[in-house]
PDB file of N, CA and C in Angstrom:
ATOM      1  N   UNK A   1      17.539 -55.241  39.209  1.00  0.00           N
ATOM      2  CA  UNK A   1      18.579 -54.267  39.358  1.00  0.00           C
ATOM      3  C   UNK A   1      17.943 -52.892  39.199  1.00  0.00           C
ATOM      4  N   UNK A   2      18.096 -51.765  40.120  1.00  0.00           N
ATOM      5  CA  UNK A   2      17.910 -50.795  39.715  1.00  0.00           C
ATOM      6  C   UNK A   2      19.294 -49.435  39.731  1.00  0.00           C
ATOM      7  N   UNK A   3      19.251 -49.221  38.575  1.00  0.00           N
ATOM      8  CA  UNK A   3      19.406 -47.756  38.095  1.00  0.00           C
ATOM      9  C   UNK A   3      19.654 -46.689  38.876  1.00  0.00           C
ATOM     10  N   UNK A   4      20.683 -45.880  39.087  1.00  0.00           N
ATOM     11  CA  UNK A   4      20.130 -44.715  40.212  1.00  0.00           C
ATOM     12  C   UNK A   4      20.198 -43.571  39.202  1.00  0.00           C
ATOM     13  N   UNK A   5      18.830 -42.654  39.443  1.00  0.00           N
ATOM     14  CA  UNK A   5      18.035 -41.795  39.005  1.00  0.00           C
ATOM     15  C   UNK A   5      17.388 -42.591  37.742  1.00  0.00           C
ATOM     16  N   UNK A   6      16.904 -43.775  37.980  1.00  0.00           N
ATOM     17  CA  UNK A   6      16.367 -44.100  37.242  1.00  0.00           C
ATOM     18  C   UNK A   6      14.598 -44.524  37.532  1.00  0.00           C
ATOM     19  N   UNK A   7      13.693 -44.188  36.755  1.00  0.00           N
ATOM     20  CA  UNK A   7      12.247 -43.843  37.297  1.00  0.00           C
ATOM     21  C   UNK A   7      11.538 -45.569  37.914  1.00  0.00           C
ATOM     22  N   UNK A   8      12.282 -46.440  37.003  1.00  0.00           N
ATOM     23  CA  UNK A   8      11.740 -47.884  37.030  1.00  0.00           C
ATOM     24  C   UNK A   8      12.610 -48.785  36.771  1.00  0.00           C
ATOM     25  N   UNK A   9      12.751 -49.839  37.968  1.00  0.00           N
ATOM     26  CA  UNK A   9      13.283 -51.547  38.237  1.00  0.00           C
ATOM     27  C   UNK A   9      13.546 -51.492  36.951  1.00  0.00           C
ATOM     28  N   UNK A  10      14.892 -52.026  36.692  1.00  0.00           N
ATOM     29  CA  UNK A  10      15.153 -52.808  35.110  1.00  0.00           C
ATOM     30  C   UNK A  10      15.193 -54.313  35.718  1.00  0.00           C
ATOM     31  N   UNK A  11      14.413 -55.196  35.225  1.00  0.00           N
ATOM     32  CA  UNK A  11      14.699 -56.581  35.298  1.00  0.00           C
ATOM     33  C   UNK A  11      15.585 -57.589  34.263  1.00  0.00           C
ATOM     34  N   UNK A  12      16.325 -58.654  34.761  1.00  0.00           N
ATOM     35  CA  UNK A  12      16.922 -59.501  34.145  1.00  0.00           C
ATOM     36  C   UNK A  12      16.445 -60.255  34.486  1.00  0.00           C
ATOM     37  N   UNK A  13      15.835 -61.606  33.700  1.00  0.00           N
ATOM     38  CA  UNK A  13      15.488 -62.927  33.954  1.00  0.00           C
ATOM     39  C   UNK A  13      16.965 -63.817  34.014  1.00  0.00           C
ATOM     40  N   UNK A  14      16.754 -64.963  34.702  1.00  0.00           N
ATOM     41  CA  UNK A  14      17.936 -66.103  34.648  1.00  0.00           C
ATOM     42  C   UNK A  14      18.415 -66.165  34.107  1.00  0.00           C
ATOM     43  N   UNK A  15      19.901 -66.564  33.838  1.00  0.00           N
ATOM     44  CA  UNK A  15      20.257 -66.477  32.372  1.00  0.00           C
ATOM     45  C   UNK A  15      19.870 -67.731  32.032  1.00  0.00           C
ATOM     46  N   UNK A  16      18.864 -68.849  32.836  1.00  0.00           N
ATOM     47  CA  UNK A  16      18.484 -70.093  31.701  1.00  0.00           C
ATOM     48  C   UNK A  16      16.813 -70.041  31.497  1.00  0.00           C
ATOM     49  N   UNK A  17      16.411 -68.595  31.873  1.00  0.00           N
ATOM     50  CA  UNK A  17      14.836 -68.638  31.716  1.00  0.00           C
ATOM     51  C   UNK A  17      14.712 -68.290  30.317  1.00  0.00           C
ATOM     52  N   UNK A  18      13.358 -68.743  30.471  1.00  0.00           N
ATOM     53  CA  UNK A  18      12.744 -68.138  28.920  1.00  0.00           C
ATOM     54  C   UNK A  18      12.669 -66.349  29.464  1.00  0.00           C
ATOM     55  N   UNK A  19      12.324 -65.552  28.269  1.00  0.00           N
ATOM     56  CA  UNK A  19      12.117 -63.749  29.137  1.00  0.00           C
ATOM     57  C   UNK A  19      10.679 -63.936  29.532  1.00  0.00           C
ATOM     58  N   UNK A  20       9.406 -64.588  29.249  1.00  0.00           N
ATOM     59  CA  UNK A  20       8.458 -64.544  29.317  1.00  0.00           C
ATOM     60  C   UNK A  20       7.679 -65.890  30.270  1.00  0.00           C
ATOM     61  N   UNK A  21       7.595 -65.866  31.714  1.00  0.00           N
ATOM     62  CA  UNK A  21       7.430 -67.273  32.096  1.00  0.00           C
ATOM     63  C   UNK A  21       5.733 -67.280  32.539  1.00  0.00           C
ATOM     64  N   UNK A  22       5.180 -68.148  32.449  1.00  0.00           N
ATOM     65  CA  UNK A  22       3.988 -68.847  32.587  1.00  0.00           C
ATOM     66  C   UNK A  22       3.775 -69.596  33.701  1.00  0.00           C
ATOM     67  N   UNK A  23       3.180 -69.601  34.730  1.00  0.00           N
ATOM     68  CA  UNK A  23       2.687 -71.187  35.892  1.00  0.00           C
ATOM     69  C   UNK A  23       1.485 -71.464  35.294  1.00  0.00           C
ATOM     70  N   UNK A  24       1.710 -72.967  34.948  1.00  0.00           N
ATOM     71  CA  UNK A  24       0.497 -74.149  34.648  1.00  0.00           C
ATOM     72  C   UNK A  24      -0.139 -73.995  35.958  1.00  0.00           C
ATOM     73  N   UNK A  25      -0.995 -74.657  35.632  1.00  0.00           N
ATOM     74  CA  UNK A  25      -2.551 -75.211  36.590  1.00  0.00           C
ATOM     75  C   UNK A  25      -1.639 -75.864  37.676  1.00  0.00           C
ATOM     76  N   UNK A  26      -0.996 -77.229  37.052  1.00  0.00           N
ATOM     77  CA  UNK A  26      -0.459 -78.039  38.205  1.00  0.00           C
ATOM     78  C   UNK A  26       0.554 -77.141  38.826  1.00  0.00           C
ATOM     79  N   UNK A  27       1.718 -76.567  38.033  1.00  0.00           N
ATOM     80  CA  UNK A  27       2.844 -75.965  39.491  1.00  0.00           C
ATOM     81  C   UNK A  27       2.062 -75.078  40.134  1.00  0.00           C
ATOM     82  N   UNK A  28       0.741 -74.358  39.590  1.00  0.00           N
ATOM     83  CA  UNK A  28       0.746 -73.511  40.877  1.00  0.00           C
ATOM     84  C   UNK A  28      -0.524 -74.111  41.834  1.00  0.00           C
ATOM     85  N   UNK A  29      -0.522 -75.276  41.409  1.00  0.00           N
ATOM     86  CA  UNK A  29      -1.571 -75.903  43.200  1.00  0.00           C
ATOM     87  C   UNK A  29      -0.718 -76.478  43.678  1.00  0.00           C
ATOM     88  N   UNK A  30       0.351 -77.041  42.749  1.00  0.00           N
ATOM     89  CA  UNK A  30       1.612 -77.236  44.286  1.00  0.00           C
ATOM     90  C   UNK A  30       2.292 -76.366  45.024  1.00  0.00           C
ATOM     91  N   UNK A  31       2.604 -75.076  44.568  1.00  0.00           N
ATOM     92  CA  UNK A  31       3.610 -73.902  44.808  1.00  0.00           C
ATOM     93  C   UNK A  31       2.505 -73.802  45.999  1.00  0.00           C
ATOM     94  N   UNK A  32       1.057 -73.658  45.849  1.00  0.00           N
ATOM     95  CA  UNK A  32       0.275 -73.131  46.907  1.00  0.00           C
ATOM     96  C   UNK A  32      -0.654 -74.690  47.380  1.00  0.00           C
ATOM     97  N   UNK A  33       0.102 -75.270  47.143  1.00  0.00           N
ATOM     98  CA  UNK A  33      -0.712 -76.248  48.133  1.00  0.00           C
ATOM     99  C   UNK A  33      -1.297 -76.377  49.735  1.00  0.00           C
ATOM    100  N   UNK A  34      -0.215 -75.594  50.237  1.00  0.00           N
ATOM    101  CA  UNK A  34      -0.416 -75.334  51.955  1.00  0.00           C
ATOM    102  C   UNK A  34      -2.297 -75.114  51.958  1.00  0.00           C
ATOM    103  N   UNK A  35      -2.613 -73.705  50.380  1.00  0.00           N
ATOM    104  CA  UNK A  35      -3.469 -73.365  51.076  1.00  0.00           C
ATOM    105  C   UNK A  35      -4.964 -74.326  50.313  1.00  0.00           C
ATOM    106  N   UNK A  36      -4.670 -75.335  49.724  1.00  0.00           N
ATOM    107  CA  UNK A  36      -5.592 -76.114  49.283  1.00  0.00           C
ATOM    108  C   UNK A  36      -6.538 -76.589  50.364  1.00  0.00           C
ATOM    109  N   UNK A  37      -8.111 -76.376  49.598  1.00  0.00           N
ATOM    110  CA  UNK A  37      -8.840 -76.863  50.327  1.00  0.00           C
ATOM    111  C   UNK A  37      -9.778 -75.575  51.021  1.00  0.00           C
ATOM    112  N   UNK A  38      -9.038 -74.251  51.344  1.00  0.00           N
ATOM    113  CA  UNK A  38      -9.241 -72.799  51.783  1.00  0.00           C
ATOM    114  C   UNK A  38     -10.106 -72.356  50.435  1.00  0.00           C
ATOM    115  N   UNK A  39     -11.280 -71.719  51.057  1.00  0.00           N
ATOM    116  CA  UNK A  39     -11.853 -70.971  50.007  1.00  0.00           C
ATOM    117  C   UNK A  39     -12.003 -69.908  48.840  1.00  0.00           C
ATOM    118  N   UNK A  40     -10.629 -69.669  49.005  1.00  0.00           N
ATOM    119  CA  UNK A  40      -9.892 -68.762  47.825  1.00  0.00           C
ATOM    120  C   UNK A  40      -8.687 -69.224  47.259  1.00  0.00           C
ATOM    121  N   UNK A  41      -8.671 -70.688  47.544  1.00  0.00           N
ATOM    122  CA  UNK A  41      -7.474 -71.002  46.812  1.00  0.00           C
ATOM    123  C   UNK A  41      -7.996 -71.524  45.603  1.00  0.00           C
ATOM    124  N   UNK A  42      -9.045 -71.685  44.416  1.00  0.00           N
ATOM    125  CA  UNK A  42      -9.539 -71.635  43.119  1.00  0.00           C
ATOM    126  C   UNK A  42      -9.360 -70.235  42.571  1.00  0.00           C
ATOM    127  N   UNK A  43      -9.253 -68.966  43.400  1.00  0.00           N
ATOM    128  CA  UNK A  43      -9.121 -67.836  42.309  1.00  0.00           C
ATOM    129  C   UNK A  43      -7.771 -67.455  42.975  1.00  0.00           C
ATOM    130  N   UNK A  44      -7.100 -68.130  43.586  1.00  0.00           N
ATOM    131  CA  UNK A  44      -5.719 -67.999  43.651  1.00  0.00           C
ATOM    132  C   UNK A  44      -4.907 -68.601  42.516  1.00  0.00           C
ATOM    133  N   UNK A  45      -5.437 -69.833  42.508  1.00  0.00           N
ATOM    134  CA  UNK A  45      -4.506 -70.196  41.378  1.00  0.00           C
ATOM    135  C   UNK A  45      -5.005 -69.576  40.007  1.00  0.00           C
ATOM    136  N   UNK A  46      -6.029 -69.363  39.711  1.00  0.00           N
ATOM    137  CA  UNK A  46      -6.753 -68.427  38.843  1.00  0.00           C
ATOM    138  C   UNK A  46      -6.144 -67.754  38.281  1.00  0.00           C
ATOM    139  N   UNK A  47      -5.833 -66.874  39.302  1.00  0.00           N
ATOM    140  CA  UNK A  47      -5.017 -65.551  38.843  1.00  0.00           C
ATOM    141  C   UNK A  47      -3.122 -65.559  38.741  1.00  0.00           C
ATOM    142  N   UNK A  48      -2.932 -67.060  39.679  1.00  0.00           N
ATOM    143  CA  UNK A  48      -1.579 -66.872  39.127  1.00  0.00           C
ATOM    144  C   UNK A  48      -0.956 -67.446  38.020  1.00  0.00           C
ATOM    145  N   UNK A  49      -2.162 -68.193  37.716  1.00  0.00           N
ATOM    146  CA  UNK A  49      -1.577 -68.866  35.777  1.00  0.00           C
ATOM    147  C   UNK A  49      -2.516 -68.216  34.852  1.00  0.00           C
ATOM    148  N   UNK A  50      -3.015 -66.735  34.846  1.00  0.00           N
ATOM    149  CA  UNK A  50      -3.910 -66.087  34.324  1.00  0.00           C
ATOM    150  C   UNK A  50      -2.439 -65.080  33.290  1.00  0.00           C
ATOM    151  N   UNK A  51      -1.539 -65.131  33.735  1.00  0.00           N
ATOM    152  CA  UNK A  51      -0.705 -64.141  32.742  1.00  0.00           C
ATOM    153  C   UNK A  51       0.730 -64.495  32.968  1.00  0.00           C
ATOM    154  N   UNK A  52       1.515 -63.764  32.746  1.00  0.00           N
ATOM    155  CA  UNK A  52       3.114 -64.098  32.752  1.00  0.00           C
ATOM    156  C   UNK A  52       3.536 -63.089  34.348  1.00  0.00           C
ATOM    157  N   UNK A  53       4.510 -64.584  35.051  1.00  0.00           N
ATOM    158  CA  UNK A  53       5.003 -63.840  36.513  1.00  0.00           C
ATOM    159  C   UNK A  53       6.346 -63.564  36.309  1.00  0.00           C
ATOM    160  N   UNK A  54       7.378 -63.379  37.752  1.00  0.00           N
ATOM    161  CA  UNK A  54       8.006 -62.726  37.357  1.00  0.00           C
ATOM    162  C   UNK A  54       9.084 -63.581  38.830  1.00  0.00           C
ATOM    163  N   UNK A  55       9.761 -64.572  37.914  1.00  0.00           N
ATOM    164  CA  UNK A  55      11.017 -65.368  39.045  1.00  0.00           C
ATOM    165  C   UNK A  55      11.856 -64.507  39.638  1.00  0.00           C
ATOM    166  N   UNK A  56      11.455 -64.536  40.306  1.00  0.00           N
ATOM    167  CA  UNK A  56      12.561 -63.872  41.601  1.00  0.00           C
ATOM    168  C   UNK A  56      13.654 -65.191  42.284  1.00  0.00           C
ATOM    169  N   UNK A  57      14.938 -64.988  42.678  1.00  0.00           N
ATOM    170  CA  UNK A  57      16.048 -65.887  42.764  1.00  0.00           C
ATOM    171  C   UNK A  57      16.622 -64.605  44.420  1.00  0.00           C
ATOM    172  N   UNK A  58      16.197 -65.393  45.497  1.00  0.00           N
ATOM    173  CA  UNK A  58      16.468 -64.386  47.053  1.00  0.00           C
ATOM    174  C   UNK A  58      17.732 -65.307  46.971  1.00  0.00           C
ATOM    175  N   UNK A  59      18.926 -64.475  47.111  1.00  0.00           N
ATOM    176  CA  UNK A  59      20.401 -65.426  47.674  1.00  0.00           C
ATOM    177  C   UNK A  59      20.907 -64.746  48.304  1.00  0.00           C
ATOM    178  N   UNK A  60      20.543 -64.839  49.743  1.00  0.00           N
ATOM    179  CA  UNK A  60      21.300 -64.471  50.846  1.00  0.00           C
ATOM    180  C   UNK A  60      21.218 -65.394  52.022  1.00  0.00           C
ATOM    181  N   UNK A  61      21.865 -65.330  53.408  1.00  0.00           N
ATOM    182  CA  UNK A  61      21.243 -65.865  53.827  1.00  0.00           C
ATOM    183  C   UNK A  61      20.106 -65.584  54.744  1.00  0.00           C
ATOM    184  N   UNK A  62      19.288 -66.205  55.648  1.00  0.00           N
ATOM    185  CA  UNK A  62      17.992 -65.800  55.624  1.00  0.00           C
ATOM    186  C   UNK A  62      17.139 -65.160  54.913  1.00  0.00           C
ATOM    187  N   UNK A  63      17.092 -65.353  53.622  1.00  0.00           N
ATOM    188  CA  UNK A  63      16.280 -64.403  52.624  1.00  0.00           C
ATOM    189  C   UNK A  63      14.920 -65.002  52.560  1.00  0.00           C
ATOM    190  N   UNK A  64      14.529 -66.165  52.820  1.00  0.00           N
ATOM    191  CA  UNK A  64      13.090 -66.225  52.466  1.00  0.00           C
ATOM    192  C   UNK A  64      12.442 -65.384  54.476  1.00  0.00           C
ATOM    193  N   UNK A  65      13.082 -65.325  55.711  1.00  0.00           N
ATOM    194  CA  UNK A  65      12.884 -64.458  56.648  1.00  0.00           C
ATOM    195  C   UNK A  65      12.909 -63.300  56.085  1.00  0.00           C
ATOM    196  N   UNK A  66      13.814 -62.327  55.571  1.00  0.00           N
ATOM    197  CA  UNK A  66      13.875 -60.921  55.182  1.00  0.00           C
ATOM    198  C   UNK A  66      12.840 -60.772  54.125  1.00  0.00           C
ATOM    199  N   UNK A  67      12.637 -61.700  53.219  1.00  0.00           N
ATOM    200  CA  UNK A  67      11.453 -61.337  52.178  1.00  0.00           C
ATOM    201  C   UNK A  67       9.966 -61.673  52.877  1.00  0.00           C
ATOM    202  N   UNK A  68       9.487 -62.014  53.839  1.00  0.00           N
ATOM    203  CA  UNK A  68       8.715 -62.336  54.727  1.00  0.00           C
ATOM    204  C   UNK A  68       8.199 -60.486  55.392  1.00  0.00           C
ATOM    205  N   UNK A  69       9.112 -60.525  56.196  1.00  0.00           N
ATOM    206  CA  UNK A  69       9.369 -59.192  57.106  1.00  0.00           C
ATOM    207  C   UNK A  69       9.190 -57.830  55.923  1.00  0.00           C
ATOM    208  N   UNK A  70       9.752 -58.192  54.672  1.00  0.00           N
ATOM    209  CA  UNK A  70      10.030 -57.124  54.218  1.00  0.00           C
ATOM    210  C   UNK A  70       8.447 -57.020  53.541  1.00  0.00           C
ATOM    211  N   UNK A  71       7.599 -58.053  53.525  1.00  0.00           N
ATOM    212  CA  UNK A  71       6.558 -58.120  52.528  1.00  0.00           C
ATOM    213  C   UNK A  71       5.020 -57.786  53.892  1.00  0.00           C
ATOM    214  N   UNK A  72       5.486 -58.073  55.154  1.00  0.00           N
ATOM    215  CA  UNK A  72       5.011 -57.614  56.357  1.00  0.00           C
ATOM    216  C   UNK A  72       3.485 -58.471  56.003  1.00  0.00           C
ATOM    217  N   UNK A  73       2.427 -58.947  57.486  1.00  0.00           N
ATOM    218  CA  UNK A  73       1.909 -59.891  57.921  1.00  0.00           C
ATOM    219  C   UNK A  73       1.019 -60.353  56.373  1.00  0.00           C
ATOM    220  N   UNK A  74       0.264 -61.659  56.311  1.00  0.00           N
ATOM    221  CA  UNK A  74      -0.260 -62.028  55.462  1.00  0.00           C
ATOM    222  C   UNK A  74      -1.650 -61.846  55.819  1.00  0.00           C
ATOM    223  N   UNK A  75      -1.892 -62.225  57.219  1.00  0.00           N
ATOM    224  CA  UNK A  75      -3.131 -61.661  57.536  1.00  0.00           C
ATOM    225  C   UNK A  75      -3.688 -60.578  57.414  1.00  0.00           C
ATOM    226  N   UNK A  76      -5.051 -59.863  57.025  1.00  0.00           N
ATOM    227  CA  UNK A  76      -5.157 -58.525  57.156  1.00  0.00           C
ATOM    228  C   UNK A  76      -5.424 -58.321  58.271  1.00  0.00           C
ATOM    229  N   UNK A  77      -6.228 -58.645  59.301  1.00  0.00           N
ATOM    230  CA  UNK A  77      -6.096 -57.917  60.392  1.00  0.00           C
ATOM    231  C   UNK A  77      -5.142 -58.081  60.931  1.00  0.00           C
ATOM    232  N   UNK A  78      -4.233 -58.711  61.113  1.00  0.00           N
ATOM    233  CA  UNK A  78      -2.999 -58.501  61.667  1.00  0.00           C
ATOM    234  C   UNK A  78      -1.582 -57.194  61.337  1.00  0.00           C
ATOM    235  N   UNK A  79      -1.941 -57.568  59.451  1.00  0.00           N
ATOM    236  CA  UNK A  79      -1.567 -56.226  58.836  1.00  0.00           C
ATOM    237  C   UNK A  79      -2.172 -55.015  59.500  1.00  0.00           C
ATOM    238  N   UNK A  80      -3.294 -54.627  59.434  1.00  0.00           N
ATOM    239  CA  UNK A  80      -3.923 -53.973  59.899  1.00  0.00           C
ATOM    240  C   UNK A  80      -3.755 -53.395  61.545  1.00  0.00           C
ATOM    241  N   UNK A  81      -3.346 -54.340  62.318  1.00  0.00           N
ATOM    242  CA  UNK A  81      -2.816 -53.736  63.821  1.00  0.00           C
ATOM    243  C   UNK A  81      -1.495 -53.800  63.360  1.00  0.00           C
ATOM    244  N   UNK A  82      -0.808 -54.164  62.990  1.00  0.00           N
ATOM    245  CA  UNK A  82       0.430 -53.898  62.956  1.00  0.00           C
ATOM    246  C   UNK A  82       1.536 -53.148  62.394  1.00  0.00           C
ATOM    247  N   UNK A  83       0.556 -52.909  61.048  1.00  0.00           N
ATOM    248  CA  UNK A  83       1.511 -52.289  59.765  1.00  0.00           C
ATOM    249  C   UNK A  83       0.224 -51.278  59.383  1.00  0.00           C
ATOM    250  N   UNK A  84      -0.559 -50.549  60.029  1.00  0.00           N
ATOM    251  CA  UNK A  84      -1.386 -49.491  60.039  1.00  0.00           C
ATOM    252  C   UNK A  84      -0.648 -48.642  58.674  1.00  0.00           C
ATOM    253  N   UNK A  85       0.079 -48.402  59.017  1.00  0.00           N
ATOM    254  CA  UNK A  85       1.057 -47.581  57.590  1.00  0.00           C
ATOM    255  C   UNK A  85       2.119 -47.628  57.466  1.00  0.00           C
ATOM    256  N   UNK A  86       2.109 -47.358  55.967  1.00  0.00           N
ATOM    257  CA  UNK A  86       3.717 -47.078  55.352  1.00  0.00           C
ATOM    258  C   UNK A  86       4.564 -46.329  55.714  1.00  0.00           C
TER     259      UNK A  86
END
């Protein structure tokens, strides 16, 4: 949720999360399993059970499309021809 005139995102966690959440080893080689086997998927998961993340809950419809589009290509060179800038 944000605030208007406010400098920074206030977040609410779920109301059934803990405030502080963690990914183990195992959920996050399943969450990213697609990219198992790819040579950066050991410091992928690395880094995403390296500290506390942050659940996001998209409820609309088409929201995992709009959070896609809105997060623009995964590739860099594709980023790169396409999304040159902000």
């Amino acid at each position: 949720m944000v605030r208007p005139h406010s400098p920074t995102p206030l977040s609410r966690p779920c109301a059934n999360s803990p405030p502080d959440l963690q990914l183990n080893r195992i959920r996050a080689e399943e969450f990213y399993g697609e990219h198992k086997g790819k040579p950066f998927f050991p410091n992928l998961v690395n880094f995403m059970t390296s500290g506390p993340i942050w659940a996001l809950v998209l409820a609309k419809p088409g929201a995992i499309l709009a959070w896609r589009a809105l997060m623009g290509p995964t590739n860099v060179f594709t980023a790169r021809a396409e999304k040159p800038k902000w």
